[in-house]
PDB file of N, CA and C in Angstrom:
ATOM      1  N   UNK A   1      -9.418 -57.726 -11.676  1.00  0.00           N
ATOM      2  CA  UNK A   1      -9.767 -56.316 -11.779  1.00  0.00           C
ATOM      3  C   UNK A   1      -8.634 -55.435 -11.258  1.00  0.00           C
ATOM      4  N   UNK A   2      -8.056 -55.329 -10.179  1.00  0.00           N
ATOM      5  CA  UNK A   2      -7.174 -55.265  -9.622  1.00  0.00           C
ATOM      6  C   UNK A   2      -5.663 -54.801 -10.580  1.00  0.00           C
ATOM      7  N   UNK A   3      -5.521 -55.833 -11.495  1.00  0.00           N
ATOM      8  CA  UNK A   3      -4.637 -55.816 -12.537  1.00  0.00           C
ATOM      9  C   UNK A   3      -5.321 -54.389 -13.643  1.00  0.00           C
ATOM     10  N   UNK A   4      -5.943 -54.970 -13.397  1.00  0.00           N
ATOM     11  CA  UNK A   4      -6.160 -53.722 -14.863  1.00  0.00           C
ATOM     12  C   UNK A   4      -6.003 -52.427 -14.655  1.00  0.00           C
ATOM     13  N   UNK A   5      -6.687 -51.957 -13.105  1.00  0.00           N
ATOM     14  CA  UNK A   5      -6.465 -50.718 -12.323  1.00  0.00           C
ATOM     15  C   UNK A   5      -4.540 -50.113 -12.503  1.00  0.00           C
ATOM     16  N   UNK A   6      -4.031 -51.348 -12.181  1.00  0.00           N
ATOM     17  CA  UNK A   6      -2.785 -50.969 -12.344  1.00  0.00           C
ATOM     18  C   UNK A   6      -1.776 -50.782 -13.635  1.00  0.00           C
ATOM     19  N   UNK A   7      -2.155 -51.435 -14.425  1.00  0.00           N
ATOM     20  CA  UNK A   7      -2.502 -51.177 -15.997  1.00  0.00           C
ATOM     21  C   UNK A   7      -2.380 -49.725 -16.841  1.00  0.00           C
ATOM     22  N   UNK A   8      -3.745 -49.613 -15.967  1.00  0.00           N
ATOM     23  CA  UNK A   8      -4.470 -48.243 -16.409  1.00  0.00           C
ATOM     24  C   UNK A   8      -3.817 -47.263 -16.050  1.00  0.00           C
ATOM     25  N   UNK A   9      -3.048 -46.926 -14.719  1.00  0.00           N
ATOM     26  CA  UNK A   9      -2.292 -46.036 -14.067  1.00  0.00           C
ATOM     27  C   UNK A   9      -1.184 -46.530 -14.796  1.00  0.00           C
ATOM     28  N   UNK A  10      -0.509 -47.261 -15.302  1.00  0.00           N
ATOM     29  CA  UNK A  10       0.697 -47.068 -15.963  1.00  0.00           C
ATOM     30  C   UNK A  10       0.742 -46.549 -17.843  1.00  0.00           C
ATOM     31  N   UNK A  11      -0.520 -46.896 -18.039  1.00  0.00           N
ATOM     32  CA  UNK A  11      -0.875 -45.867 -19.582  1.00  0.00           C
ATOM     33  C   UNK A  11      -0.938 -44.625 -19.058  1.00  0.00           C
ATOM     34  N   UNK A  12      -1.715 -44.276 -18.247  1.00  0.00           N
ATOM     35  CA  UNK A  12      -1.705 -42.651 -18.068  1.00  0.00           C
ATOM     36  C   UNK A  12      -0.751 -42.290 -18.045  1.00  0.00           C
ATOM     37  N   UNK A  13      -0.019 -42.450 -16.435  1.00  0.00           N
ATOM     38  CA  UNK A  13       1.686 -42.298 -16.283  1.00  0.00           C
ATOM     39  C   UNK A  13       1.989 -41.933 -17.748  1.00  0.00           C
ATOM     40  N   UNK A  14       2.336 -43.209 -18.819  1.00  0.00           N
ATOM     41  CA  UNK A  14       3.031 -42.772 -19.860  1.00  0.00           C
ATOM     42  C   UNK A  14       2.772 -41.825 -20.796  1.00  0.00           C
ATOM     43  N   UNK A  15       1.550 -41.747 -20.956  1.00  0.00           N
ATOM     44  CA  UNK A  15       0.386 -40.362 -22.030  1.00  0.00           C
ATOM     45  C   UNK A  15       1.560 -39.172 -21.068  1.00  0.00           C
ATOM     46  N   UNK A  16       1.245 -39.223 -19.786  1.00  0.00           N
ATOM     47  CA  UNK A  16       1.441 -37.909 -19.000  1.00  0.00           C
ATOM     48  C   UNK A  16       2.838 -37.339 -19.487  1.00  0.00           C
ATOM     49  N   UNK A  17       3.854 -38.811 -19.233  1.00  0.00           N
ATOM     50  CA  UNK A  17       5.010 -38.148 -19.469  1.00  0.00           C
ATOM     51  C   UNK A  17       5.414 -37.820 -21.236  1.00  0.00           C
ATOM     52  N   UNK A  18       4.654 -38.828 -21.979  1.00  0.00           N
ATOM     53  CA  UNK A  18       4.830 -38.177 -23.502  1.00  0.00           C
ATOM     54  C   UNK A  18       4.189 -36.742 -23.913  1.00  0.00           C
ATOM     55  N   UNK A  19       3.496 -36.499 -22.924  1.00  0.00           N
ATOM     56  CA  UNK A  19       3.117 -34.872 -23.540  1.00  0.00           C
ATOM     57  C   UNK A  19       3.710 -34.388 -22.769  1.00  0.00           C
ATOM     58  N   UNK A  20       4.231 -34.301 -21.587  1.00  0.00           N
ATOM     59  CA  UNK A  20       5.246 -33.255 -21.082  1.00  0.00           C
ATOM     60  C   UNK A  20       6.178 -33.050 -21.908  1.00  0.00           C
ATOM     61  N   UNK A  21       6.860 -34.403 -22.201  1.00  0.00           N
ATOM     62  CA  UNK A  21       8.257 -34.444 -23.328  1.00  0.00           C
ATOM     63  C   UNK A  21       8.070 -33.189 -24.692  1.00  0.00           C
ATOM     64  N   UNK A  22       6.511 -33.739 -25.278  1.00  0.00           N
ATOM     65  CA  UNK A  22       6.347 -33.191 -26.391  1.00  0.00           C
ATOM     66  C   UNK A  22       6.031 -31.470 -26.479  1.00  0.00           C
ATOM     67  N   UNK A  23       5.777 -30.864 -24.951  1.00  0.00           N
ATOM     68  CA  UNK A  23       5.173 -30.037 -24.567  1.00  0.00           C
ATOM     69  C   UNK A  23       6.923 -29.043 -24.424  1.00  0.00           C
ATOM     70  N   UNK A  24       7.780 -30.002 -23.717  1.00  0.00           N
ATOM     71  CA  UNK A  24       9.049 -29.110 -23.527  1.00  0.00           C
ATOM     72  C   UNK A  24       9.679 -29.263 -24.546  1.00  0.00           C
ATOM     73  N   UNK A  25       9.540 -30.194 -25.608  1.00  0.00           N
ATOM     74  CA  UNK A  25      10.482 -30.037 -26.816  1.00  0.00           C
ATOM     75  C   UNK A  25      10.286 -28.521 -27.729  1.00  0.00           C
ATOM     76  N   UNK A  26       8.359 -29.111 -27.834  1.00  0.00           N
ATOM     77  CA  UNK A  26       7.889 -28.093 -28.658  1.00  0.00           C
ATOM     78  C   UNK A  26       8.256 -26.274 -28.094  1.00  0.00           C
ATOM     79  N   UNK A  27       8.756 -26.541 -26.851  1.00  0.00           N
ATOM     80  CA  UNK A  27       8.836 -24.619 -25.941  1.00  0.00           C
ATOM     81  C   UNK A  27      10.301 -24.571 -26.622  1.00  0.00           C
ATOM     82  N   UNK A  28      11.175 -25.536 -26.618  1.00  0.00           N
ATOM     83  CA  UNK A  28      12.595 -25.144 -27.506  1.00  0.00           C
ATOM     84  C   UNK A  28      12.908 -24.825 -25.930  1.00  0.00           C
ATOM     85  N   UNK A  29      12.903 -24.979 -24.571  1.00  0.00           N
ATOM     86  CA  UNK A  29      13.155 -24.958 -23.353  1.00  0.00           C
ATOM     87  C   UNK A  29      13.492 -26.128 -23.054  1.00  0.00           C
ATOM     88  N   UNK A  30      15.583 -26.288 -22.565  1.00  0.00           N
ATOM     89  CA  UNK A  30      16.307 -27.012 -22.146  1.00  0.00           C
ATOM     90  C   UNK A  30      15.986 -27.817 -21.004  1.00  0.00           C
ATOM     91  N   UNK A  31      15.961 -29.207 -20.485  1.00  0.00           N
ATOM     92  CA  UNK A  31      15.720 -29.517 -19.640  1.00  0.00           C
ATOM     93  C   UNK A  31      16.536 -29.196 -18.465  1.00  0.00           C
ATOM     94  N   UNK A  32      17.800 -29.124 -19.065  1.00  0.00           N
ATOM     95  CA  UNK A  32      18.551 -28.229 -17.691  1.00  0.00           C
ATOM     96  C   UNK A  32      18.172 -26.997 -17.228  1.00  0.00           C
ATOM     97  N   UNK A  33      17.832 -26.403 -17.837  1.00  0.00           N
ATOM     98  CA  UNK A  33      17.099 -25.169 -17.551  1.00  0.00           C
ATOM     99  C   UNK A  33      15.827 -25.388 -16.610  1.00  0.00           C
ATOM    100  N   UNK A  34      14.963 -25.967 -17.002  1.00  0.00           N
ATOM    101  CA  UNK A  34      13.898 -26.109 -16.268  1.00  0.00           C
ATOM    102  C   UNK A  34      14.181 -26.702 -14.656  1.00  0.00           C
ATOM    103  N   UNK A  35      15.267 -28.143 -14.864  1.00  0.00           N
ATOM    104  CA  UNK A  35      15.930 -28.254 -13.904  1.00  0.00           C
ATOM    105  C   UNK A  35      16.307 -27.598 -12.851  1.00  0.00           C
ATOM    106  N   UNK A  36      17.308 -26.435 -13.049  1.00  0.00           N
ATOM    107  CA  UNK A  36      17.646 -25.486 -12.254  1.00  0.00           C
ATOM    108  C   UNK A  36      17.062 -24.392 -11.636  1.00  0.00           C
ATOM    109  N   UNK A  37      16.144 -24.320 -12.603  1.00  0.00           N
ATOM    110  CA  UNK A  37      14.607 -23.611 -11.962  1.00  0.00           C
ATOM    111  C   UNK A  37      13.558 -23.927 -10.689  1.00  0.00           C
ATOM    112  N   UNK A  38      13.688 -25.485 -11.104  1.00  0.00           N
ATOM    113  CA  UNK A  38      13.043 -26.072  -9.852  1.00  0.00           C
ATOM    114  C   UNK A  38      14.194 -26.566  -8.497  1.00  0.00           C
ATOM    115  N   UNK A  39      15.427 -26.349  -8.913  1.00  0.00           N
ATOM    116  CA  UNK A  39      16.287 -26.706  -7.965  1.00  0.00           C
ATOM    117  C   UNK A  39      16.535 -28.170  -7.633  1.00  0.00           C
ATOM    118  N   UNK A  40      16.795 -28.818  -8.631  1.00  0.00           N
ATOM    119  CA  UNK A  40      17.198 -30.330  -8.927  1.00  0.00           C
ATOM    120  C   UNK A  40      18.189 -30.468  -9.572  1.00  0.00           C
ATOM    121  N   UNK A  41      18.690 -31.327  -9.846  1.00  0.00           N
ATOM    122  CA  UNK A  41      19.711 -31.836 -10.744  1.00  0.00           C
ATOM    123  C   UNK A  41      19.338 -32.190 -12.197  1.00  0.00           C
ATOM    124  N   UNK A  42      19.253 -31.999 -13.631  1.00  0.00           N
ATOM    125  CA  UNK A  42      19.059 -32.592 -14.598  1.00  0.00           C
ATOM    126  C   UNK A  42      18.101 -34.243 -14.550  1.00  0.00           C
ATOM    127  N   UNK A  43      19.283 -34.888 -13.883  1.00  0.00           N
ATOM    128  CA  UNK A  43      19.100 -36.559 -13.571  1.00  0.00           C
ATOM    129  C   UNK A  43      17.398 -36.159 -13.107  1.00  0.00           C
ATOM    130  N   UNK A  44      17.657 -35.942 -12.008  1.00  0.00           N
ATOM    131  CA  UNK A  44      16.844 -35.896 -11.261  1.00  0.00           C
ATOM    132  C   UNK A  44      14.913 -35.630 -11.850  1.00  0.00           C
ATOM    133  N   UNK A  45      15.392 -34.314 -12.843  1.00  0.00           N
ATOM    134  CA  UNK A  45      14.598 -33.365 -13.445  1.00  0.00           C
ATOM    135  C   UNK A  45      13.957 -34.794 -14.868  1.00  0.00           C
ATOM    136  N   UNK A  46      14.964 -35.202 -15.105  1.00  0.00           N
ATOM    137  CA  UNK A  46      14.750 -36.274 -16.394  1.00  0.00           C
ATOM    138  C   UNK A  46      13.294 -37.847 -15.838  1.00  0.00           C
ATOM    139  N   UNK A  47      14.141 -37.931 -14.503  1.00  0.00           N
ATOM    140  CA  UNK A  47      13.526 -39.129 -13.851  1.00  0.00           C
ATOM    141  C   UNK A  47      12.166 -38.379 -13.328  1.00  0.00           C
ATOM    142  N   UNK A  48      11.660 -37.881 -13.127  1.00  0.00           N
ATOM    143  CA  UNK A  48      10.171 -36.926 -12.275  1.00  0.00           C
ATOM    144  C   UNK A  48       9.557 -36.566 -14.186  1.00  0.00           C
ATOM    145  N   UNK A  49      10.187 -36.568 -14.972  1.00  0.00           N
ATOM    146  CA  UNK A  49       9.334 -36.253 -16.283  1.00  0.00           C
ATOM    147  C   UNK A  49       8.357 -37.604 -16.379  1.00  0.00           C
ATOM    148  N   UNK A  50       9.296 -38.656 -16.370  1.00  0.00           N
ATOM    149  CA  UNK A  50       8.710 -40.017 -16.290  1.00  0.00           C
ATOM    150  C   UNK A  50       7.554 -40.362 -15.991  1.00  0.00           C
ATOM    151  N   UNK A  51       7.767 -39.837 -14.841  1.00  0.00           N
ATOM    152  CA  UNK A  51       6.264 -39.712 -13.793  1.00  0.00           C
ATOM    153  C   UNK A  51       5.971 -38.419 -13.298  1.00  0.00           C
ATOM    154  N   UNK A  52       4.999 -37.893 -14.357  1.00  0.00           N
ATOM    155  CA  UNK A  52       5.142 -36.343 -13.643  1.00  0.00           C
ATOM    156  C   UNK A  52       4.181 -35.806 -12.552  1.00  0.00           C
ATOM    157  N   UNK A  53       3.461 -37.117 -12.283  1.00  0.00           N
ATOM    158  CA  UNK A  53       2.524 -36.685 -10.568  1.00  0.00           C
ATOM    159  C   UNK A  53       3.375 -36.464 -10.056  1.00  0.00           C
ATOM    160  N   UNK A  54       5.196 -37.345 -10.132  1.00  0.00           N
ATOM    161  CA  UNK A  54       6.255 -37.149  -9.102  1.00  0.00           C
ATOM    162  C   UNK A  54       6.415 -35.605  -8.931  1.00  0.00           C
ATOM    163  N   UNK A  55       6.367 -34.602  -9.205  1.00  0.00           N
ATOM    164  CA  UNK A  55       6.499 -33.092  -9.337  1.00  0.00           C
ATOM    165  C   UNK A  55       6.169 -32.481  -8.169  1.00  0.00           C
ATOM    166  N   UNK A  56       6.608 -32.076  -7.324  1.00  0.00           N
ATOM    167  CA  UNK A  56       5.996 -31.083  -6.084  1.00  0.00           C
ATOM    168  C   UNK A  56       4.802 -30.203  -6.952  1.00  0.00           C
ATOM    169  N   UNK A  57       3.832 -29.641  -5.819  1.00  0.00           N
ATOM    170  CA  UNK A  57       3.224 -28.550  -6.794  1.00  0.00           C
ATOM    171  C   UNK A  57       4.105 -27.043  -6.674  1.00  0.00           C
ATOM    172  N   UNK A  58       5.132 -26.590  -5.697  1.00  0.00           N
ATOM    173  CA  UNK A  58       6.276 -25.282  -6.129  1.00  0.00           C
ATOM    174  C   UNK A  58       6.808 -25.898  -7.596  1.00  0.00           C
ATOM    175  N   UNK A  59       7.045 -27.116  -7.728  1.00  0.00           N
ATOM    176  CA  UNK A  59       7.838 -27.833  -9.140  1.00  0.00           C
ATOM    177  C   UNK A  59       7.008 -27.602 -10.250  1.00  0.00           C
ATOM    178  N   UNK A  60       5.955 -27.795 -10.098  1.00  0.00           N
ATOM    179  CA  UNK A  60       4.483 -27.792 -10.894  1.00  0.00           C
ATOM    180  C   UNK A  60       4.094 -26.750 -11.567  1.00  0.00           C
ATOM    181  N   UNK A  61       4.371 -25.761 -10.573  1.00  0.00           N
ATOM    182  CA  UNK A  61       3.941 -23.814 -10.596  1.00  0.00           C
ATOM    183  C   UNK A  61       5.239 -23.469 -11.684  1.00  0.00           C
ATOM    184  N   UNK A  62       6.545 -23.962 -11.105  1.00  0.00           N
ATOM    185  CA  UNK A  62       7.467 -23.048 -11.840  1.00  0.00           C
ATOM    186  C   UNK A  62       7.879 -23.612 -13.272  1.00  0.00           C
ATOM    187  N   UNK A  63       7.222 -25.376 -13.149  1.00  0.00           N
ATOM    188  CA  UNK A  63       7.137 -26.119 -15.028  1.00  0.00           C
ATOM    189  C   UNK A  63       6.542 -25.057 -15.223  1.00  0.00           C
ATOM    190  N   UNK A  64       5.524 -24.660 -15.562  1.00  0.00           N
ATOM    191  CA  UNK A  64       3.921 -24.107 -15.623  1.00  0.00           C
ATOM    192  C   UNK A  64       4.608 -22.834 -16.120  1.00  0.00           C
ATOM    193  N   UNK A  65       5.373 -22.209 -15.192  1.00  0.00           N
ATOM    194  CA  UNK A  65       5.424 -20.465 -16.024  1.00  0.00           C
ATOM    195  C   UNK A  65       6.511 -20.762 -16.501  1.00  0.00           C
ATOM    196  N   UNK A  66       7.776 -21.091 -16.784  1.00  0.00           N
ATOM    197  CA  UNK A  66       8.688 -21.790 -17.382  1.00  0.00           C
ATOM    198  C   UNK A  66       7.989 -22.013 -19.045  1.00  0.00           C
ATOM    199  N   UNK A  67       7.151 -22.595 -19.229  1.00  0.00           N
ATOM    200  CA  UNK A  67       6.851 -23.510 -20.542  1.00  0.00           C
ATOM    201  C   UNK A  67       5.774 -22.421 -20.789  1.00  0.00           C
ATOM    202  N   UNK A  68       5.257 -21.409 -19.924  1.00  0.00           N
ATOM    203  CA  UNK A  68       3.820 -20.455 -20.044  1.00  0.00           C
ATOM    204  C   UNK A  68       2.515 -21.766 -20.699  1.00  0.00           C
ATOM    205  N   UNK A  69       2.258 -22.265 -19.618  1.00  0.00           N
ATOM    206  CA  UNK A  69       1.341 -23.290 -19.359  1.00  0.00           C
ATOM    207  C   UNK A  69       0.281 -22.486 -18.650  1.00  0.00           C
ATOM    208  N   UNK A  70      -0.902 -21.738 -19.159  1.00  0.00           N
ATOM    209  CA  UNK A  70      -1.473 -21.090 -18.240  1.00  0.00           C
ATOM    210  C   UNK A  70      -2.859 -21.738 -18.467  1.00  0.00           C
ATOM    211  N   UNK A  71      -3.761 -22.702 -18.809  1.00  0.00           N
ATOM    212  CA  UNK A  71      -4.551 -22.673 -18.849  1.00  0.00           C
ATOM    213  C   UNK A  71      -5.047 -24.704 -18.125  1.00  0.00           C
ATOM    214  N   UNK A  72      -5.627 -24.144 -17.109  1.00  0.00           N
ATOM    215  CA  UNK A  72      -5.665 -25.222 -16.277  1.00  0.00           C
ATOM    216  C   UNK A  72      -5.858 -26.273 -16.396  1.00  0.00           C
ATOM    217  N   UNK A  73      -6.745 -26.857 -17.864  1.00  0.00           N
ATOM    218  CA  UNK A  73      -7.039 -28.099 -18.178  1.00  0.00           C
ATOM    219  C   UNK A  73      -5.553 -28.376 -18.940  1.00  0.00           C
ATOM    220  N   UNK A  74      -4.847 -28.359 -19.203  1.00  0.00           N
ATOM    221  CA  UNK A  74      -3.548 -28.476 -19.720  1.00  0.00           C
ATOM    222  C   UNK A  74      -2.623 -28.606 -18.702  1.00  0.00           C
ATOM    223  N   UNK A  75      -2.876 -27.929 -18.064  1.00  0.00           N
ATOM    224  CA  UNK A  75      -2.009 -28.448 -16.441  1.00  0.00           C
ATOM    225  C   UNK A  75      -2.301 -29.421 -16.144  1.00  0.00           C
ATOM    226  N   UNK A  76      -3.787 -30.014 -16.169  1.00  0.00           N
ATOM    227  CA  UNK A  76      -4.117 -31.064 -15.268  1.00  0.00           C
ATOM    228  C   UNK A  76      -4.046 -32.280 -15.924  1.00  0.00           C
ATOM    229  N   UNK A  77      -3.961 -32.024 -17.690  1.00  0.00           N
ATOM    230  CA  UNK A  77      -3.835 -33.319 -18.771  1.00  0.00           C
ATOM    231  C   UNK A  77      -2.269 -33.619 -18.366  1.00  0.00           C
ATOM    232  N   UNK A  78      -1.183 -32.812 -18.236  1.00  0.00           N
ATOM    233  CA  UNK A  78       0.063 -33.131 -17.655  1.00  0.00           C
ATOM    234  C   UNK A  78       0.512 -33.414 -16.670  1.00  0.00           C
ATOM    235  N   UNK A  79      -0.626 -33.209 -15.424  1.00  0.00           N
ATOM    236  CA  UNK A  79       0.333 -33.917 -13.986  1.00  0.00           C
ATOM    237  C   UNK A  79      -0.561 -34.137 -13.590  1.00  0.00           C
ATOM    238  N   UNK A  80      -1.999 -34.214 -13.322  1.00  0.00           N
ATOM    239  CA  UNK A  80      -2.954 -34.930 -12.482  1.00  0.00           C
ATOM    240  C   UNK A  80      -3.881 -36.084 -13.179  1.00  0.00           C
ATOM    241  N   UNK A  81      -4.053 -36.474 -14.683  1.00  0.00           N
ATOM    242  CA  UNK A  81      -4.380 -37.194 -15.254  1.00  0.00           C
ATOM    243  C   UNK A  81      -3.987 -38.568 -14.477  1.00  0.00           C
TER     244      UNK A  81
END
């Protein structure tokens, strides 16, 4: 059981980070941009997409108005899922 739990958290993980991807492609908003917004490095900004629970919530707030992400179940399908 154990296994599967961990499983399961690594499908989400990936759902999470394919709709972020698909979410910043579709804004036509640079990842360097967003990057520098949150005060990271690109690298940095690329590796936390991956896993985007990794995100501070100041990181979270400024994805969010950055991409105009305003409606909370959409926030939460992207970083708390």
């Amino acid at each position: 059981m154990e296994t599967t739990r961990k499983s399961m958290k690594g499908v989400n993980a990936m759902e999470n980070a394919q709709y972020l991807e698909t979410v910043i492609k579709d804004s036509g908003i640079k990842k360097t941009h967003l990057a520098k917004c949150c005060g990271i490095t690109r690298q940095s900004f690329t590796k936390k997409c991956k896993n985007p629970k990794s995100f501070t919530a100041e990181q979270i707030a400024i994805i969010c108005r950055e991409l105009k992400i305003t409606k909370l179940t959409k926030r939460q399908e992207i970083f708390f899922v």
